[in-house]
N, C-alpha and C. Protein backbone atom coordinates (compact mmCIF):
# COMPACT_ATOMS: atom_id res chain seq x y z
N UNK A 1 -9.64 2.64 2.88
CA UNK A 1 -10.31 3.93 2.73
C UNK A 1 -11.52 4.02 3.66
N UNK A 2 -12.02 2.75 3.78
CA UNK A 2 -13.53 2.96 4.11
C UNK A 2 -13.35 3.25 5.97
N UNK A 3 -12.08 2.44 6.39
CA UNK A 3 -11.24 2.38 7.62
C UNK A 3 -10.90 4.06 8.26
N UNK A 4 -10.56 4.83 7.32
CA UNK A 4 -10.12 6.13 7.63
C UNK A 4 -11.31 7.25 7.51
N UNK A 5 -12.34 6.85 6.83
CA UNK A 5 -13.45 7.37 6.60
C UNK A 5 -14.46 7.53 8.42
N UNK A 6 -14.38 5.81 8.32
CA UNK A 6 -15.67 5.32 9.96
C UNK A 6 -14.69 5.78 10.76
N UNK A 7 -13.56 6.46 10.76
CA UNK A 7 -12.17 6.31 12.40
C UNK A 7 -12.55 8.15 11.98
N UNK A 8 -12.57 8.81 11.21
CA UNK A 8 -13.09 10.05 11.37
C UNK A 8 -14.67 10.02 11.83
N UNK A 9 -15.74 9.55 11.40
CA UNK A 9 -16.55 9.91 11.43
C UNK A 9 -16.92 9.65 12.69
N UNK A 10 -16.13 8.51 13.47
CA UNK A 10 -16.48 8.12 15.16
C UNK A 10 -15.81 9.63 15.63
N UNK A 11 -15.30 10.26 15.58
CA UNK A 11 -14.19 11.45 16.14
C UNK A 11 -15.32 12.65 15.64
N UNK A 12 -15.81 13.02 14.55
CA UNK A 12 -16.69 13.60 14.42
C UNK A 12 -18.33 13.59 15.32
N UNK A 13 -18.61 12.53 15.93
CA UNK A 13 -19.70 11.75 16.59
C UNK A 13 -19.20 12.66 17.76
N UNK A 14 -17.83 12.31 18.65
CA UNK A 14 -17.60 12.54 19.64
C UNK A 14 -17.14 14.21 19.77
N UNK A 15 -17.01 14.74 18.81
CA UNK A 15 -17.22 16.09 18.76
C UNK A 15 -18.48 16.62 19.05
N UNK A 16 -19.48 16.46 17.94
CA UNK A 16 -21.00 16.60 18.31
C UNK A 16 -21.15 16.95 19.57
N UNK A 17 -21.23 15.10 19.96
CA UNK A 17 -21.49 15.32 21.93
C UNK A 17 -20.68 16.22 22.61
N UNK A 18 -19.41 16.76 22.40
CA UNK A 18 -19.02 17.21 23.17
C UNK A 18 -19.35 18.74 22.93
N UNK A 19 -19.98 19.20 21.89
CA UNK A 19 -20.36 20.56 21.31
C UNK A 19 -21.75 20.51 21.83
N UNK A 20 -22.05 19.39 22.22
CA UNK A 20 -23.56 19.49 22.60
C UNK A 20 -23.72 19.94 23.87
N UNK A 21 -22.45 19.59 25.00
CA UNK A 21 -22.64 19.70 26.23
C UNK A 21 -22.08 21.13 25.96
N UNK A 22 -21.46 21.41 25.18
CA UNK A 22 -21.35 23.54 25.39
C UNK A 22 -22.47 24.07 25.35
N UNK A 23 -23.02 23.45 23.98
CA UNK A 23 -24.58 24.86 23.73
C UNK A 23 -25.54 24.30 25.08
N UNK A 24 -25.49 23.25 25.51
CA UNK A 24 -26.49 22.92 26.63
C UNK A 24 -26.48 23.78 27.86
N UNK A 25 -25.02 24.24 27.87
CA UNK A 25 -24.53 24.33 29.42
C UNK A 25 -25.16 26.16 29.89
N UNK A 26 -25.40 26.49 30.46
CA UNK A 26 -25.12 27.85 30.77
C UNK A 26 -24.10 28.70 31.22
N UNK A 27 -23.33 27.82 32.19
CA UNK A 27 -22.06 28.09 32.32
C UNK A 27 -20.76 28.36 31.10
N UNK A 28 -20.83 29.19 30.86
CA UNK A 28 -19.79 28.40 29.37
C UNK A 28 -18.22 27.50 29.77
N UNK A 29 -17.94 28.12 31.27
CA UNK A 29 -16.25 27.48 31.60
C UNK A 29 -17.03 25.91 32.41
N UNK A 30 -18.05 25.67 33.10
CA UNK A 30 -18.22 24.69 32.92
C UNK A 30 -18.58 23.78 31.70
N UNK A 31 -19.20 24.23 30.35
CA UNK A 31 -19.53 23.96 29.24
C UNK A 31 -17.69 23.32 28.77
N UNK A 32 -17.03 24.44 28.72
CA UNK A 32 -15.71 24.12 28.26
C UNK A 32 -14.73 23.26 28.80
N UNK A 33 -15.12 22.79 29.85
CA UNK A 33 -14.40 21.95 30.93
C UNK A 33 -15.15 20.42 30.05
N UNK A 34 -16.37 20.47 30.76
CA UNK A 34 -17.17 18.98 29.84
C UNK A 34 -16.67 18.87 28.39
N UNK A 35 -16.67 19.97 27.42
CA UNK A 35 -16.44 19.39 26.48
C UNK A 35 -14.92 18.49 25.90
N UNK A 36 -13.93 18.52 27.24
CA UNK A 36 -12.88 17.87 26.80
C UNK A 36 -12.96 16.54 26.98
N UNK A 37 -14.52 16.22 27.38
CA UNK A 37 -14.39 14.66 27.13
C UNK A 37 -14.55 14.17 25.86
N UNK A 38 -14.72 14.88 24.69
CA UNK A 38 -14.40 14.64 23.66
C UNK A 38 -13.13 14.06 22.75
N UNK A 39 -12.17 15.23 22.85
CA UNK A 39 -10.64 14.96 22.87
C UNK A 39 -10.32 13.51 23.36
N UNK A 40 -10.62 13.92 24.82
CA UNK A 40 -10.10 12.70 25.68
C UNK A 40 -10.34 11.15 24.93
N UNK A 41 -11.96 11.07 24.28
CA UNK A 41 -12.64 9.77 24.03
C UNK A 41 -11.78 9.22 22.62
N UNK A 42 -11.15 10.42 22.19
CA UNK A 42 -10.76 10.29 20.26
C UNK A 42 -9.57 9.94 20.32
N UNK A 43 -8.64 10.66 21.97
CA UNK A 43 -6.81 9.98 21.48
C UNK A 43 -6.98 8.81 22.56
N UNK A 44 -7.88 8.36 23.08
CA UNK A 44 -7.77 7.16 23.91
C UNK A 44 -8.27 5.69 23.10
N UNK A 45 -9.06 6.37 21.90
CA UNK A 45 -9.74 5.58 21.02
C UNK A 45 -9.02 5.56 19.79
N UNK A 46 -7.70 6.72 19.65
CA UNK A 46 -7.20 6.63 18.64
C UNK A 46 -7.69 6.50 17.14
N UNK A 47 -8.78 7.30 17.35
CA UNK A 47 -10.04 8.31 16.34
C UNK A 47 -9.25 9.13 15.67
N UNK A 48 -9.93 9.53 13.90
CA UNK A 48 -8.88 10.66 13.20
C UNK A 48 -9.73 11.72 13.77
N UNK A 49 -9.14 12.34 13.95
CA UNK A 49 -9.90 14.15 14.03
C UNK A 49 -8.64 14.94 12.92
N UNK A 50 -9.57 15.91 12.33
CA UNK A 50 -8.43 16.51 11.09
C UNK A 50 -7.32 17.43 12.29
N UNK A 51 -8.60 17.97 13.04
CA UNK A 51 -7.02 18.94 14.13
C UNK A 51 -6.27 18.53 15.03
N UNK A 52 -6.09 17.19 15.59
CA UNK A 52 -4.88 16.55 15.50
C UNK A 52 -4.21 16.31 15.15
N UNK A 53 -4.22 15.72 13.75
CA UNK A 53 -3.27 15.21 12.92
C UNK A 53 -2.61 16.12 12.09
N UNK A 54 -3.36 17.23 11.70
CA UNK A 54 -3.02 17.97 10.91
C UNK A 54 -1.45 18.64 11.33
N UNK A 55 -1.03 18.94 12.37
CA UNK A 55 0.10 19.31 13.12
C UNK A 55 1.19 18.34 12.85
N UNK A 56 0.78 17.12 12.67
CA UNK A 56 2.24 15.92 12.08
C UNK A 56 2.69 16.30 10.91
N UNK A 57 1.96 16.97 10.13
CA UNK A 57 2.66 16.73 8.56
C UNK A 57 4.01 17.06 8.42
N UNK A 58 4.48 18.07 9.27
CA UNK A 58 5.95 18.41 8.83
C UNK A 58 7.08 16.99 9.39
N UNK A 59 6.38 16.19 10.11
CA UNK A 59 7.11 15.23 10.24
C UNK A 59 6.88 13.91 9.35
N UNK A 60 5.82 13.17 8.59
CA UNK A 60 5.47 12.74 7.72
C UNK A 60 4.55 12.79 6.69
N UNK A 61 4.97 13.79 5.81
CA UNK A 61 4.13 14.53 4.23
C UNK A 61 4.10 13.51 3.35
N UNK A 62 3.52 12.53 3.57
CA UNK A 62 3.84 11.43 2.47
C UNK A 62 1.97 11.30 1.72
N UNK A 63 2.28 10.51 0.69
CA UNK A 63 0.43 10.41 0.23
C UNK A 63 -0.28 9.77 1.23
N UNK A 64 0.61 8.89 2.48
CA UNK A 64 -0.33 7.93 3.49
C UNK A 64 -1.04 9.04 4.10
N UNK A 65 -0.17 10.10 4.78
CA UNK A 65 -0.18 10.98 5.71
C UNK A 65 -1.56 11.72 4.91
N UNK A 66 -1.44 11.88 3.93
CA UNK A 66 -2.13 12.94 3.11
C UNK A 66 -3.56 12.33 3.04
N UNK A 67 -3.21 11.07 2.95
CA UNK A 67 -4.91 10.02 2.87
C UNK A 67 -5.49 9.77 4.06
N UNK A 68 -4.96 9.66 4.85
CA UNK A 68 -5.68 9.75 6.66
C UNK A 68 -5.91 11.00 6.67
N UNK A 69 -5.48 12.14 7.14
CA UNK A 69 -5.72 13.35 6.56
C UNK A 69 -6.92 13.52 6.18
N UNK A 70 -6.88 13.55 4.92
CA UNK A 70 -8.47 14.35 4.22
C UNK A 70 -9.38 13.09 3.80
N UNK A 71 -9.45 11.75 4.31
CA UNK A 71 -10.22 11.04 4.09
C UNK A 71 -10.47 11.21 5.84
N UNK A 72 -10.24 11.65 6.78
CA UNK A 72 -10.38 11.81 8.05
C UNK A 72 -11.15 12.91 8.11
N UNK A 73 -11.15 13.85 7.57
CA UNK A 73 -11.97 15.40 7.67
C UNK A 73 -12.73 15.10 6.58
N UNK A 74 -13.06 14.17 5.89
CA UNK A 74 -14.27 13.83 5.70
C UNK A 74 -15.58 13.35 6.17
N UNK A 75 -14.51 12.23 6.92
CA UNK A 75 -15.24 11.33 7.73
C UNK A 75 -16.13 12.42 9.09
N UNK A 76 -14.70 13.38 9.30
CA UNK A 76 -15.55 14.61 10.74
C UNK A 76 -16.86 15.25 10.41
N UNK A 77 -16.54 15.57 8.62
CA UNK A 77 -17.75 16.46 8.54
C UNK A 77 -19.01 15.39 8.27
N UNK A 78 -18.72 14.01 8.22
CA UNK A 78 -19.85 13.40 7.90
C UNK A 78 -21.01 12.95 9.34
N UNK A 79 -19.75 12.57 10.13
CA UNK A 79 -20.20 12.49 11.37
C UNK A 79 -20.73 13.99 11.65
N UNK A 80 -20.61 14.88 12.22
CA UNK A 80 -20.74 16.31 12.81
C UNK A 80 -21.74 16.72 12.02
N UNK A 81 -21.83 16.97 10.96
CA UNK A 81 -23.20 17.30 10.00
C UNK A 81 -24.56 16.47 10.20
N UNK A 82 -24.15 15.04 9.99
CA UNK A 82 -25.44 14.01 10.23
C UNK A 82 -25.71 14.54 11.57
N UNK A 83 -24.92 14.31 12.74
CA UNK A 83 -25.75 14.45 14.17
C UNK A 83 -26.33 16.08 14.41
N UNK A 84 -25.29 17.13 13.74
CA UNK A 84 -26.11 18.35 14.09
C UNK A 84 -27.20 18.30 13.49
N UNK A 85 -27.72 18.24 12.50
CA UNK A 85 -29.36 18.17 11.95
C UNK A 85 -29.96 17.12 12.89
N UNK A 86 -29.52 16.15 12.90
CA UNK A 86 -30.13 15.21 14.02
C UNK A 86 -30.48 15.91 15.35
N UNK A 87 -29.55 16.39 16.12
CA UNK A 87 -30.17 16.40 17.35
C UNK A 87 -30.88 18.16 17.29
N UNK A 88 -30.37 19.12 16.03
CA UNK A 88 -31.34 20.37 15.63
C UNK A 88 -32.74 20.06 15.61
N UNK A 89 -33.23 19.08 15.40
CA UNK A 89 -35.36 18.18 15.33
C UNK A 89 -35.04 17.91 16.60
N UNK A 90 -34.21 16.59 17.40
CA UNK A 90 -34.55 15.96 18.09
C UNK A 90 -34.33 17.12 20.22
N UNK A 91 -33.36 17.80 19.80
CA UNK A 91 -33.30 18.93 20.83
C UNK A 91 -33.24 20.10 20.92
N UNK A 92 -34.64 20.64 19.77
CA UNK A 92 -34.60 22.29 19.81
C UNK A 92 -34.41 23.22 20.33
N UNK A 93 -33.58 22.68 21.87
CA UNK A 93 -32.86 24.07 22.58
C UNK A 93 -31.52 23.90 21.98
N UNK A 94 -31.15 22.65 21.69
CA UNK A 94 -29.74 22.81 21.15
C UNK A 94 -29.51 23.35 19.76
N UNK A 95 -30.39 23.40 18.86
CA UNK A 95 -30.60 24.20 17.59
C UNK A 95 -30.99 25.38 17.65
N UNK A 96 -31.69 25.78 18.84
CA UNK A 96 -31.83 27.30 18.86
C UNK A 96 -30.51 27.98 19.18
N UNK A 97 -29.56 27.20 20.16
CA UNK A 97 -28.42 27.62 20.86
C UNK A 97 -27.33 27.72 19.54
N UNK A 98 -27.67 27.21 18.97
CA UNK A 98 -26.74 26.60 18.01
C UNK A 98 -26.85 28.08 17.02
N UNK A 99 -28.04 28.22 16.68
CA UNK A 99 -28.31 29.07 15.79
C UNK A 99 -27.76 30.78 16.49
N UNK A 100 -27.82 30.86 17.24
CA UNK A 100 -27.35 31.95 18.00
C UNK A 100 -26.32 31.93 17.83
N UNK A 101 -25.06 30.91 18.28
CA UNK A 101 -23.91 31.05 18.24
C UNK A 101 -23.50 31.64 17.00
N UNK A 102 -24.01 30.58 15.96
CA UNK A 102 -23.68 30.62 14.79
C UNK A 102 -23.73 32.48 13.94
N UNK A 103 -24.95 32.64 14.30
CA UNK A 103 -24.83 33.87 13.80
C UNK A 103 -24.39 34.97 13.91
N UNK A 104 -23.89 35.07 15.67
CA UNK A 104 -22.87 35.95 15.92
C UNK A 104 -21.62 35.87 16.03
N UNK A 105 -21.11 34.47 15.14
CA UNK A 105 -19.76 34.41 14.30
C UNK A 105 -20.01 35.23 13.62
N UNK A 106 -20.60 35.08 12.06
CA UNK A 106 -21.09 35.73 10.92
C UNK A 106 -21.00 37.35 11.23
N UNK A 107 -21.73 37.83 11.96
CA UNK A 107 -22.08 38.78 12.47
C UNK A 107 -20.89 39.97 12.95
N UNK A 108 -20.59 39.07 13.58
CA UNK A 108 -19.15 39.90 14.05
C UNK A 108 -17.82 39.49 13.92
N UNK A 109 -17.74 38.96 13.22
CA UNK A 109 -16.61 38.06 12.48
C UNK A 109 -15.87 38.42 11.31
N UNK A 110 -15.19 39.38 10.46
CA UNK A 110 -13.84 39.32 9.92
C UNK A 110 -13.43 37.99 9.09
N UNK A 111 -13.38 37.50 7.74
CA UNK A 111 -12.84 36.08 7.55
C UNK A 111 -11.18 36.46 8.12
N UNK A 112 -10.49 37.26 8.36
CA UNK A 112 -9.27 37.57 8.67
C UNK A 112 -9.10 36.99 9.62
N UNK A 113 -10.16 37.83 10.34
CA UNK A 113 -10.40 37.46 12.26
C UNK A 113 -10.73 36.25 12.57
N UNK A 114 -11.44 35.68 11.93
CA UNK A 114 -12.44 34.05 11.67
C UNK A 114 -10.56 33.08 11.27
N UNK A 115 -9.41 33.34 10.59
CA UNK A 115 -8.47 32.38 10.41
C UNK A 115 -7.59 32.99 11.22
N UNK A 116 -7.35 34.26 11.94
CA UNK A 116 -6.36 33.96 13.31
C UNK A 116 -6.96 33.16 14.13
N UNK A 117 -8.02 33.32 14.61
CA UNK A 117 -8.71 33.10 15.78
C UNK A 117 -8.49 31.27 15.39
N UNK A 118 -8.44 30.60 14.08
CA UNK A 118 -8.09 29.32 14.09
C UNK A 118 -6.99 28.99 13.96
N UNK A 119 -5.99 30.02 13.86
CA UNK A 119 -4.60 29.60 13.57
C UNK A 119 -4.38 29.35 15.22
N UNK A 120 -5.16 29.95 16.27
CA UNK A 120 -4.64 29.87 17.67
C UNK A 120 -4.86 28.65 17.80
N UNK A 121 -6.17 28.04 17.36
CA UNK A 121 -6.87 26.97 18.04
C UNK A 121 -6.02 26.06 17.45
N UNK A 122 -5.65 26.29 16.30
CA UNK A 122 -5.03 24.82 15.79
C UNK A 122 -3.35 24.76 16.53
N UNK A 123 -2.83 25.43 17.07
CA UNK A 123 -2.10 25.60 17.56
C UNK A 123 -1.91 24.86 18.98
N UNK A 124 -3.19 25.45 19.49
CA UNK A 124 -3.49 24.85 21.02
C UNK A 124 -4.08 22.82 21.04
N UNK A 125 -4.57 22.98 19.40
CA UNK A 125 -4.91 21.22 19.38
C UNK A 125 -3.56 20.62 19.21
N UNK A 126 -2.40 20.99 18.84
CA UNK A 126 -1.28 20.35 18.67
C UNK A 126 -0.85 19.78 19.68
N UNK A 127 -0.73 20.84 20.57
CA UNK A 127 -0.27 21.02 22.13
C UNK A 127 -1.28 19.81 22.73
N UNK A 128 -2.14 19.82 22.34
CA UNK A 128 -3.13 18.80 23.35
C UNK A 128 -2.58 17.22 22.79
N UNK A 129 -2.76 16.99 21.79
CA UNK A 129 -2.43 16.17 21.12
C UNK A 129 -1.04 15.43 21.46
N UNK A 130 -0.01 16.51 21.15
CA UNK A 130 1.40 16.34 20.99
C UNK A 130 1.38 15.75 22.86
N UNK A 131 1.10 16.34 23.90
CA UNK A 131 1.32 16.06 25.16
C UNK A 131 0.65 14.93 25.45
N UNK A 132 -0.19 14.48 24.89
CA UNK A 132 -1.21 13.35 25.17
C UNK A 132 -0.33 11.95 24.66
N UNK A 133 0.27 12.21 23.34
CA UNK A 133 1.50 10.82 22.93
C UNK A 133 2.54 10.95 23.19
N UNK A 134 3.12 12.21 23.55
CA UNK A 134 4.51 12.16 24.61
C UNK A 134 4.79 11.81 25.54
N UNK A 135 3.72 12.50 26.53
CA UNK A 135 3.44 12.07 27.90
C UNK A 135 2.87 10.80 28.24
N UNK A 136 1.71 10.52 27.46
CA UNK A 136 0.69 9.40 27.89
C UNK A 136 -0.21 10.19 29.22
N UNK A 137 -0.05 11.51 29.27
CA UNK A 137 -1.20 12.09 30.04
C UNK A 137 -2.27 12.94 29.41
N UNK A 138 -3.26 12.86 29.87
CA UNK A 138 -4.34 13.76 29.07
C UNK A 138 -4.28 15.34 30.19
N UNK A 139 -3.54 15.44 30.55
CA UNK A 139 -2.86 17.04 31.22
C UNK A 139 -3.34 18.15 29.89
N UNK A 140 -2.90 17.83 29.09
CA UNK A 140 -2.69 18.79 27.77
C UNK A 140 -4.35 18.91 27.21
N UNK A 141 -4.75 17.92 27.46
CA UNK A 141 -6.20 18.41 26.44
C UNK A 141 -7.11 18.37 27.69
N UNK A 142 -6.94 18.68 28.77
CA UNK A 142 -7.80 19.21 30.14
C UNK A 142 -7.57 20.79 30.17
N UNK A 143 -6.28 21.19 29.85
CA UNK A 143 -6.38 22.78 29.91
C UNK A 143 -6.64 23.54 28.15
N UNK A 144 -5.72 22.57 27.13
CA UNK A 144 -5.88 23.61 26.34
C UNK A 144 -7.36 23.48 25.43
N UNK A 145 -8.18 22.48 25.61
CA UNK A 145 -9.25 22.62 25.09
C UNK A 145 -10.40 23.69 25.69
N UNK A 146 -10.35 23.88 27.24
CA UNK A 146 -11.12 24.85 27.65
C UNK A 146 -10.72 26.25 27.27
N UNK A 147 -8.79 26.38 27.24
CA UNK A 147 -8.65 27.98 26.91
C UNK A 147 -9.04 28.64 25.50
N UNK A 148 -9.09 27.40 24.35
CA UNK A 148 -9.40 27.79 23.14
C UNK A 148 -10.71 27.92 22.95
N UNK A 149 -11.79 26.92 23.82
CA UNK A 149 -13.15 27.82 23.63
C UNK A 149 -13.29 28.93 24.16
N UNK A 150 -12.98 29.18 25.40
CA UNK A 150 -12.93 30.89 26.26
C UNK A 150 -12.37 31.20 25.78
N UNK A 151 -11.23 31.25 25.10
CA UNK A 151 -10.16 32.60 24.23
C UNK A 151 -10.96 32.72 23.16
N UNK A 152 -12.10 32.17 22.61
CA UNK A 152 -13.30 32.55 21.26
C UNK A 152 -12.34 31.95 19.90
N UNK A 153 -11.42 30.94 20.33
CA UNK A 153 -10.51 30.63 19.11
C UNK A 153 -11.51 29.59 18.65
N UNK A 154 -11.45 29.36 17.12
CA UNK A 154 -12.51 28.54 16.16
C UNK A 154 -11.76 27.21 16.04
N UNK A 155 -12.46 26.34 15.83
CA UNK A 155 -12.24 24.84 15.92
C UNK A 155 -12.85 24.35 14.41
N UNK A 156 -12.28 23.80 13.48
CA UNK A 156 -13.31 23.47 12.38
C UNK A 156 -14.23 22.44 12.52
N UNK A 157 -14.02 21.50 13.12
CA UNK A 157 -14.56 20.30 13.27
C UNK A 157 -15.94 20.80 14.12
N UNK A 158 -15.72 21.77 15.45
CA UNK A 158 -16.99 21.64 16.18
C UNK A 158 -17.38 22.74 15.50
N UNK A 159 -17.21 23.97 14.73
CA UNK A 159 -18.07 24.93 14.07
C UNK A 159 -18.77 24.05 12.94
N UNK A 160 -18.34 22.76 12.08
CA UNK A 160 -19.03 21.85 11.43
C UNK A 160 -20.44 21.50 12.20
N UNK A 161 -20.60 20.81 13.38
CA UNK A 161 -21.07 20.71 14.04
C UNK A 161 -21.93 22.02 14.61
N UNK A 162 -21.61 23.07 14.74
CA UNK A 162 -22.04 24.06 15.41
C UNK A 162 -23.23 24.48 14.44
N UNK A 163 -22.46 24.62 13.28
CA UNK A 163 -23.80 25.12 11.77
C UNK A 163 -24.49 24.41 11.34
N UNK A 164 -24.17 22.77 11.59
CA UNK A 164 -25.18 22.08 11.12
C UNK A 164 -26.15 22.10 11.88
N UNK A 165 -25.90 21.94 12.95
CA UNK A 165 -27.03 22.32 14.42
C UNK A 165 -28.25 23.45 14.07
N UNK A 166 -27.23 24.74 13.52
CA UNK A 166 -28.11 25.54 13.62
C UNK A 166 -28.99 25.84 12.24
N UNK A 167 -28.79 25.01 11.56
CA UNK A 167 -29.80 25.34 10.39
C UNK A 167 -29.32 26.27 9.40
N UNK A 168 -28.20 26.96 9.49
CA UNK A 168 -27.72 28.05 8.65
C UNK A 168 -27.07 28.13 7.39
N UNK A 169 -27.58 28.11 6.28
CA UNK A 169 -26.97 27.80 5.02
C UNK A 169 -26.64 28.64 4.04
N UNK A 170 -25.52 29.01 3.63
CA UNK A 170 -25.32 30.05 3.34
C UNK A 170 -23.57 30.42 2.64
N UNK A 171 -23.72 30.51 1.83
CA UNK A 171 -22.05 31.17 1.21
C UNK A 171 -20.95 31.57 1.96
N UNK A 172 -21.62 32.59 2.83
CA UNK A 172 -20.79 33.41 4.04
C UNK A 172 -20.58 32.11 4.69
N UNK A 173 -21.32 31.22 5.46
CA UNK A 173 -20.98 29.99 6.18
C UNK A 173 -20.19 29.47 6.00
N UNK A 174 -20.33 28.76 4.22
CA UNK A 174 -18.94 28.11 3.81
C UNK A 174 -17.64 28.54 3.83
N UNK A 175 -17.74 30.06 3.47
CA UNK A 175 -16.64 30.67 3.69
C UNK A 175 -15.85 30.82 4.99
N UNK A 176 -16.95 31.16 6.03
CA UNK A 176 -16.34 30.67 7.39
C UNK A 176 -15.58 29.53 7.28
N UNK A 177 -16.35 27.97 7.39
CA UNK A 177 -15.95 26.77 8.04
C UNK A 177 -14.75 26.71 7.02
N UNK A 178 -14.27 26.76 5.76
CA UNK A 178 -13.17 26.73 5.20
C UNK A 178 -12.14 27.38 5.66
N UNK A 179 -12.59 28.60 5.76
CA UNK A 179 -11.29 29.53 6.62
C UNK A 179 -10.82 29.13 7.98
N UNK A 180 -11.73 29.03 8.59
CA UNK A 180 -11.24 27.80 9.91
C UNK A 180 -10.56 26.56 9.31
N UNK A 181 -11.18 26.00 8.49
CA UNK A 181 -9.81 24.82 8.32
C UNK A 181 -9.05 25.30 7.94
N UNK A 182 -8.11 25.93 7.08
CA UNK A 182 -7.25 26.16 6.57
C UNK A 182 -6.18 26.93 7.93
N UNK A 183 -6.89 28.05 8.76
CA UNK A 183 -6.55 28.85 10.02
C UNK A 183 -5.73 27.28 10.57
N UNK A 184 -6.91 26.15 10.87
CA UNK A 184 -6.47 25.06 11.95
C UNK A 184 -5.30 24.59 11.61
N UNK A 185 -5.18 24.60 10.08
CA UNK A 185 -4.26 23.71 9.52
C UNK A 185 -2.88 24.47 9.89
N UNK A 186 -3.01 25.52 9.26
CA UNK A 186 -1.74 26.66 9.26
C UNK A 186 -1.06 26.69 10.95
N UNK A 187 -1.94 27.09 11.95
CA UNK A 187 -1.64 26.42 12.82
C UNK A 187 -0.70 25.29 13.59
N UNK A 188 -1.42 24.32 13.42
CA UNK A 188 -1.02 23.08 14.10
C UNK A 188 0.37 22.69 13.08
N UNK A 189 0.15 23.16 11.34
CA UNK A 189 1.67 22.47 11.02
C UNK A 189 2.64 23.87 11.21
N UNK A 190 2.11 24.99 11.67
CA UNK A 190 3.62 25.92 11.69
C UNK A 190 4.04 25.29 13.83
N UNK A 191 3.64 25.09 14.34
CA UNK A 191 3.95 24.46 15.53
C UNK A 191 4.91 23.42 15.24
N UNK A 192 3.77 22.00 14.74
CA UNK A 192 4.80 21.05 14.27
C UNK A 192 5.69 21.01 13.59
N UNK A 193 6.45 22.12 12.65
CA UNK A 193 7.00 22.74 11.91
C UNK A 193 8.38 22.71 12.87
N UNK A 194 8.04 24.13 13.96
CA UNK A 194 8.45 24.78 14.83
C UNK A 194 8.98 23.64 15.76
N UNK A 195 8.58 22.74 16.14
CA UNK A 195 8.51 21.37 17.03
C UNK A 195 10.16 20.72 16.21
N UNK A 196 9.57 20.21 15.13
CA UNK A 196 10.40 19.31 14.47
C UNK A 196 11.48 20.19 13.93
N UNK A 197 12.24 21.57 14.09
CA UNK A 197 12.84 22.07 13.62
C UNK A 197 14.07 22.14 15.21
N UNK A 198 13.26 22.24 16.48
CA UNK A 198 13.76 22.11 18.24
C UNK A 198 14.13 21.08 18.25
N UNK A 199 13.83 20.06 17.59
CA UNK A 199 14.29 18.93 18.10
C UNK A 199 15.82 17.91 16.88
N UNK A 200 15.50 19.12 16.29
CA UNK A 200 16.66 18.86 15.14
C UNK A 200 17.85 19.84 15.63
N UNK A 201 17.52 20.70 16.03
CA UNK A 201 18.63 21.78 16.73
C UNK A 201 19.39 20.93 17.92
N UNK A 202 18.63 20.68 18.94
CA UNK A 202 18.85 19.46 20.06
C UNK A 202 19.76 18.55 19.84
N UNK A 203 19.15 17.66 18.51
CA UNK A 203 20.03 16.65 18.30
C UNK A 203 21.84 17.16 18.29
N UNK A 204 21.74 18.21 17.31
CA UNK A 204 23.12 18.82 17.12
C UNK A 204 23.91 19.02 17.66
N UNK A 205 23.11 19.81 18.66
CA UNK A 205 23.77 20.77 19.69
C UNK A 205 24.49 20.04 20.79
């Protein structure tokens, strides 16, 4: 347990940093380019992140699957929460940035709009993921991590990160970051769904 807990919370760490080099950046497509050294550090390190994995279930739904899983998106929000308050004191442009973002989710945000916008993203983490252990190339999480921050699609793990940064506490919040997970989840397993249903046709055919 304690194994699936520290293997999220390192993946949560490396989210942070990589959410850190967005709010830092001014550029945002250079911002979104840097931040795939994140991805990159978690399937090379073979780190849980919940929106990776979350896309396997239709291929193994078992209680293991289920315990890496949500003892893994624990571990994200433990990591991602501790460092956003952390570096919110220690780099108050990144908590001011943070706080901005944050509020013009809220602001102009739909919870409707707030779980398409994650059903894309979790969609596009599959794809990164799925090409990264098929291939053995990181091709897949060089493009689709930049199109899902420029396409404004929500990520749960770095909006964890994003609100803790910014100081914002609040009902509406929770309601956000939940609806993004659930968006991510719906996502990545109707793909892997979709995936493991092509490759059962294949076999047949």
């Amino acid at each position: 347990m304690l194994n699936k807990i520290a293997s999220g919370i390192c993946a949560g760490i490396l989210i942070s940093i990589g959410g850190s080099i967005f709010l830092s950046c001014e550029n945002k497509i250079v911002g979104a380019l840097l931040f795939t050294v994140a991805l990159l550090c978690i399937c090379y390190k073979g780190y849980s992140l919940f929106t990776g994995k979350v896309g396997y279930l239709p291929e193994k739904a078992d209680k293991e699957a289920f315990s890496v899983l949500l003892l893994g998106l624990l571990g994200n929000a433990i990591g991602t929460i501790a460092c956003g308050y952390l570096l919110r004191y220690a780099i108050p442009a990144i908590g001011a940035a943070a706080e901005t973002l944050c509020s013009g989710k809220l602001e102009t945000q739909a919870l409707w709009q707030t779980f398409v916008r994650a059903i894309f993203c979790g969609v596009l983490m599959y794809l990164a993921v799925s090409i990264f252990r098929d291939s053995k190339t990181p091709i897949g999480i060089l493009f689709c991590i930049p199109v899902f921050i420029l396409s404004g699609f929500e990520h749960s793990i770095a909006d964890l990160y994003y609100f803790a940064a910014s100081g914002i506490v609040s009902l509406r919040a929770f309601a956000f970051l939940w609806t993004v997970i659930a968006g991510n989840a719906v996502g990545g397993v109707l793909l892997g769904l979709l995936m493991k249903i092509g490759r059962k046709e294949k076999a047949n055919g």
